[in-house]
Every structure is written in structure tokens, then in C-alpha cells.
Protein backbone atom coordinates (compact mmCIF):
# COMPACT_ATOMS: atom_id res chain seq x y z
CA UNK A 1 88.36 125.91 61.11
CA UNK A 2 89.15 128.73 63.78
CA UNK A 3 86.86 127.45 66.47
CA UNK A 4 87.76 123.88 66.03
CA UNK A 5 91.61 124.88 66.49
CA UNK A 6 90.84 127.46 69.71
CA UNK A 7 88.73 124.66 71.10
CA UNK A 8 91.92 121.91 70.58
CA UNK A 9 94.04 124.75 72.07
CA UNK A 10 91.38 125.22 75.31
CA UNK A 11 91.05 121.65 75.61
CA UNK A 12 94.84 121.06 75.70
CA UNK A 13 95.24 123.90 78.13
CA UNK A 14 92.26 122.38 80.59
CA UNK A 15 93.84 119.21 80.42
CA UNK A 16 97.11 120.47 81.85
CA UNK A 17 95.71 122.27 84.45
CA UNK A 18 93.86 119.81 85.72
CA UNK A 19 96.68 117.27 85.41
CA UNK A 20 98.26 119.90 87.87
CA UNK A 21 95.80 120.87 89.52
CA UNK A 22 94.80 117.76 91.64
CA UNK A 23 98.59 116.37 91.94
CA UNK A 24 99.70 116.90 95.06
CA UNK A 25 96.42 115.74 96.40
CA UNK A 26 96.62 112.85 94.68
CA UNK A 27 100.34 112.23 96.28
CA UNK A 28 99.47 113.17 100.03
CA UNK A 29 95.31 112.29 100.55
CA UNK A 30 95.28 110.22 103.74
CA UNK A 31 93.43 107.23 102.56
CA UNK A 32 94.02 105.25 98.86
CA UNK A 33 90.02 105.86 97.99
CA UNK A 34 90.77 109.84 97.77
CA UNK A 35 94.75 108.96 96.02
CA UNK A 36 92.48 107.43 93.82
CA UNK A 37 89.35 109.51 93.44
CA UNK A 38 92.05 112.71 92.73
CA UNK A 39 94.11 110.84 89.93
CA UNK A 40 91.08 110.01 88.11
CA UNK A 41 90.18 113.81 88.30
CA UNK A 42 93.50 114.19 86.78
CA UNK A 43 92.80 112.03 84.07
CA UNK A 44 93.86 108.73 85.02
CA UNK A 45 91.69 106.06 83.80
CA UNK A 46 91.14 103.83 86.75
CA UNK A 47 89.12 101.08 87.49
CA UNK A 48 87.18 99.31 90.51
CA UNK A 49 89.16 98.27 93.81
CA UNK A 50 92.49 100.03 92.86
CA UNK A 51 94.89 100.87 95.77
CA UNK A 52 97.29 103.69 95.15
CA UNK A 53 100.09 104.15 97.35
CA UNK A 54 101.49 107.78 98.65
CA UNK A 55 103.54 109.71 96.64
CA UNK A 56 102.31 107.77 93.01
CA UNK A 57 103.27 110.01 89.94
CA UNK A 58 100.49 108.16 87.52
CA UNK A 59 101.13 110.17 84.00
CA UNK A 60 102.55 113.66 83.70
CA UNK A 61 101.58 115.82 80.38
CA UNK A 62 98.83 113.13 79.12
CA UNK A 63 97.68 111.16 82.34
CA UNK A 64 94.62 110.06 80.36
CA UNK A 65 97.04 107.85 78.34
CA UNK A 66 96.93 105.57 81.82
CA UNK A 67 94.84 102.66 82.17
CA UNK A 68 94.56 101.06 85.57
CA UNK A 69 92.35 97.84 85.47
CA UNK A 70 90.48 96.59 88.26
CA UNK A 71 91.96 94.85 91.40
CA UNK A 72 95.60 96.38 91.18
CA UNK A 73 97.75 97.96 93.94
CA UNK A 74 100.69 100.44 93.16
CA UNK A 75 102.93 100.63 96.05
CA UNK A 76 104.10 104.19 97.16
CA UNK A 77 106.27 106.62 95.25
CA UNK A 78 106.12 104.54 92.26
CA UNK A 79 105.98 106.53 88.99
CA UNK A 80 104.18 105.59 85.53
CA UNK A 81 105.18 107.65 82.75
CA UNK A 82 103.08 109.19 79.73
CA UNK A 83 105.72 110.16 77.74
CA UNK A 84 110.24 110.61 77.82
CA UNK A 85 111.62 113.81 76.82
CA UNK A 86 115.22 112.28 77.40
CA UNK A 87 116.12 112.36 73.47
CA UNK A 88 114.22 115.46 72.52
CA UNK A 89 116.28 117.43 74.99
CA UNK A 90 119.91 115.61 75.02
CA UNK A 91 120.14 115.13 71.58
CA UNK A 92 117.23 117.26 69.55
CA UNK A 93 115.31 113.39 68.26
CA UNK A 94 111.51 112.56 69.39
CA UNK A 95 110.07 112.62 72.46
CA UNK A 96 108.88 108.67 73.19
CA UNK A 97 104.60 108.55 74.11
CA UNK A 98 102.78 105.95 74.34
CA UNK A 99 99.70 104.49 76.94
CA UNK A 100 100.64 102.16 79.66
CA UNK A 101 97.94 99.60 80.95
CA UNK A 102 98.25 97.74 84.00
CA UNK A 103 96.06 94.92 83.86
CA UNK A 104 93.88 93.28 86.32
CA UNK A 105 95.36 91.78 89.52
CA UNK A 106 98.64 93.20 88.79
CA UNK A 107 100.96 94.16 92.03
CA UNK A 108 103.50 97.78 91.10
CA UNK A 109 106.20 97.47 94.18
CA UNK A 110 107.51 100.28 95.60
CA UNK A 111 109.74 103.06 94.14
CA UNK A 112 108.89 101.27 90.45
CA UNK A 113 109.00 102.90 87.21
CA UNK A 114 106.86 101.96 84.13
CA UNK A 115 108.27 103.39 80.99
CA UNK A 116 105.54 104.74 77.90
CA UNK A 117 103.94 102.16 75.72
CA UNK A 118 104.17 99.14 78.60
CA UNK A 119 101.78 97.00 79.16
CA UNK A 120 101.98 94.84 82.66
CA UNK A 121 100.02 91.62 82.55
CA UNK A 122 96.81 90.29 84.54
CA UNK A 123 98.04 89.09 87.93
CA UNK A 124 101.70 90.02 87.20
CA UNK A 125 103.94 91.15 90.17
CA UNK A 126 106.32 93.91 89.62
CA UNK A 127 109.33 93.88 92.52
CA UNK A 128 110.52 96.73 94.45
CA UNK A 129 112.59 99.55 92.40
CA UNK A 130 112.24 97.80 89.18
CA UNK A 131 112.48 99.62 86.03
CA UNK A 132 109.94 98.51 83.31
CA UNK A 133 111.25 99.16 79.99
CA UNK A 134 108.82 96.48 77.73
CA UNK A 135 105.73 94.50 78.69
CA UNK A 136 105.78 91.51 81.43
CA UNK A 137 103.41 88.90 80.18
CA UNK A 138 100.08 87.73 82.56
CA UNK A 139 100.84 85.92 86.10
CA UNK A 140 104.74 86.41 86.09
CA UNK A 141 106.88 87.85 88.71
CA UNK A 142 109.26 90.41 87.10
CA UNK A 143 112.24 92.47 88.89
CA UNK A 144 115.02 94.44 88.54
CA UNK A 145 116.31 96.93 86.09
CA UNK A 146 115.63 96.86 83.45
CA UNK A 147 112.72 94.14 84.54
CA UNK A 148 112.80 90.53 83.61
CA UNK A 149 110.72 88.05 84.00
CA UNK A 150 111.84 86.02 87.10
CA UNK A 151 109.14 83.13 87.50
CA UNK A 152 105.91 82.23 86.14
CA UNK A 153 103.03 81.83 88.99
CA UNK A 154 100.25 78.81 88.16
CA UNK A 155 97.32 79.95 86.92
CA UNK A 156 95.20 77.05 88.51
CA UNK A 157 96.70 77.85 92.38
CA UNK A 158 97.39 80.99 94.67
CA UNK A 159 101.05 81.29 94.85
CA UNK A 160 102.23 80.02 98.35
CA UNK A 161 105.97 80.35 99.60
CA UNK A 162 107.55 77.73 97.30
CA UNK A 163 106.82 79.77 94.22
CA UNK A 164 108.28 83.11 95.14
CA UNK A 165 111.38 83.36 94.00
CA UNK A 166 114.55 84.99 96.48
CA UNK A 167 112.81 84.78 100.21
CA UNK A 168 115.87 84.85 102.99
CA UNK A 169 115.54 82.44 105.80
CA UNK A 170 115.10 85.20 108.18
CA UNK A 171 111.90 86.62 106.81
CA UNK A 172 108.90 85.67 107.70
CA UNK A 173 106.06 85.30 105.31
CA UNK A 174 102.44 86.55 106.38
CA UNK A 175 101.36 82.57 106.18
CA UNK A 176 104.23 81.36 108.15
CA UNK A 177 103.84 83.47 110.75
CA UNK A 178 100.32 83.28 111.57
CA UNK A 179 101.29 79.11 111.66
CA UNK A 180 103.66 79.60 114.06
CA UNK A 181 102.41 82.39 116.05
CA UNK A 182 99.48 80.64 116.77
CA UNK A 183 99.00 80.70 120.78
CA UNK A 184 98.84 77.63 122.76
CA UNK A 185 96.29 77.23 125.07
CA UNK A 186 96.19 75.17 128.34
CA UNK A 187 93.02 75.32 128.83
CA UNK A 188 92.95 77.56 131.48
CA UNK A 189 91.18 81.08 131.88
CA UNK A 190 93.85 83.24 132.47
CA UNK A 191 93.67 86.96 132.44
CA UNK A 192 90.61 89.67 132.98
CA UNK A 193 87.20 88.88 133.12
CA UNK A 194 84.73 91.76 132.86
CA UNK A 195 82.58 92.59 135.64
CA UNK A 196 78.56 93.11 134.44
């Protein structure tokens, strides 16, 4: 009975360290494969072709309790939280737990945060400085705070510029401006030619 407590207690302790441990390497490495390779030495559960921006708090006391599927980015200083002490220390009630899983496919935009016990949908999109409070069903594109649900993307079809939702006239888009950026040629050789 002893030894199985003092291993709990060992176990426990490791498992803060190491949450610790590899943190601010996992904020500042200089390419998303070591962000990556660091969180999942922190206990993240990650999967294959996962791009982690800088500055990514993924889980704080129990990072183990995040699942990352395959195929999903998670744009800079966005946070995913473990757990919320909020209650516990305002007011003396629980503190809130729960794991988060981000499914595959699914876009995090920047400066988002993912509350405990969410679950993010395959191929959902999550805007810029949204707050996720409950779960965003599969290929939807949720904003704001608290995040709702803002359109449902087609299954069936890649979403093109019709189906985002909110784009000023003054943007460009990454297909519209390779369209129309597109140089026009003469036919003429114009410019250097390398000498052999």
C-alpha cells in the first residue's frame, strides 16, 4: 500500500517537472518540428504533421490530458488549457479538468484559447483570438468569444473565397493574388543571361 502511494506521489512529481522542464523550449525552438518534438516530451499527445506556432501554452498541470490529431496547425501564442482554477480560488468551489482533443485537419488561429473538456472538430477552423468555451462540430468555421459557429464548409469541396465568411475588399486572398499577379509576357527575352 506504501509503495504504490510513494510511487503515485513520484510519478505526480516527474510529471510536473517535466511539464516544466521542456516549456520554454517548447515556446521559443526555431522551427515547429522541435515546438513539437519538446511538447510531446512534456506530455502532449501529438500526432503526425502537426505545426505548432511560437509561444503555444499546450496544457499546464496535466499536459497529457491534450490530444492533438494529425494534420493540425495551432497558430502562435495560442493557449489550450488542462484544467481552470478560477472557482477554486475566487470563490473556494472545484477546479474545472477535463481533456481537450483537436481533431484532424483542424486550424487554432492566433492568440486562441481552448477551455478544459473541448473538443474541436475534424477540419474545423478556429478564428483569431477566439475563446472556446464548448465543442465546434467537424468542418465549421467558428469565431469570436465565446466561439460560435459562423459557417459550415462542404465536405465534398476545398473551401474557395465564396465560403469564408467576413473577407474585406482590400485583402487579398493567397488564390487571388497569384491570378492576378501572374506576369505577362511579350515574348521577349529580357533581362540576364548567364555566361558558360
Amino acid at each position: 500500500m506504501r509503495d504504490d502511494r510513494s510511487t503515485r506521489v513520484l510519478l505526480r512529481f516527474w510529471g510536473r517537472v517535466r511539464s516544466s522542464l521542456f516549456l520554454l523550449p517548447a515556446w521559443f525552438a526555431p522551427h515547429t518540428r522541435l515546438r513539437v518534438a519538446f511538447h510531446r516530451l512534456r506530455g502532449v499527445d501529438i500526432g503526425k504533421n502537426v505545426e505548432i506556432g511560437y509561444g503555444c501554452w499546450l496544457g499546464g498541470v496535466r499536459p497529457s490530458h491534450v490530444h492533438i490529431e494529425d494534420n493540425v496547425t495551432i497558430a502562435g501564442a495560442s493557449v489550450v488549457l488542462d484544467h481552470d482554477y478560477a472557482y477554486k480560488y475566487t470563490f473556494g468551489g472545484s477546479a474545472v479538468y477535463g481533456d481537450v482533443y483537436v481533431r484532424e485537419g483542424s486550424f487554432i488561429g492566433m492568440n486562441s484559447v481552448i477551455y478544459p473538456g473541448v473538443e474541436i472538430g475534424p477540419r474545423a477552423i478556429i478564428g483569431a483570438l477566439s475563446f472556446v468555451k464548448s465543442s465546434i462540430p467537424p468542418h465549421c468555421v467558428a469565431a469570436g468569444q465565446p466561439a460560435t459557429v459562423r459557417k459550415r464548409v462542404s465536405q465534398s469541396r476545398r473551401a474557395d473565397e465564396s465560403q469564408v465568411p467576413d473577407i474585406p475588399a482590400h485583402v487579398k486572398t493567397a488564390t487571388s493574388a497569384r491570378q492576378s499577379d501572374k506576369p505577362k509576357h511579350s515574348g521577349k527575352v529580357t533581362g540576364f543571361v548567364a555566361q558558360r
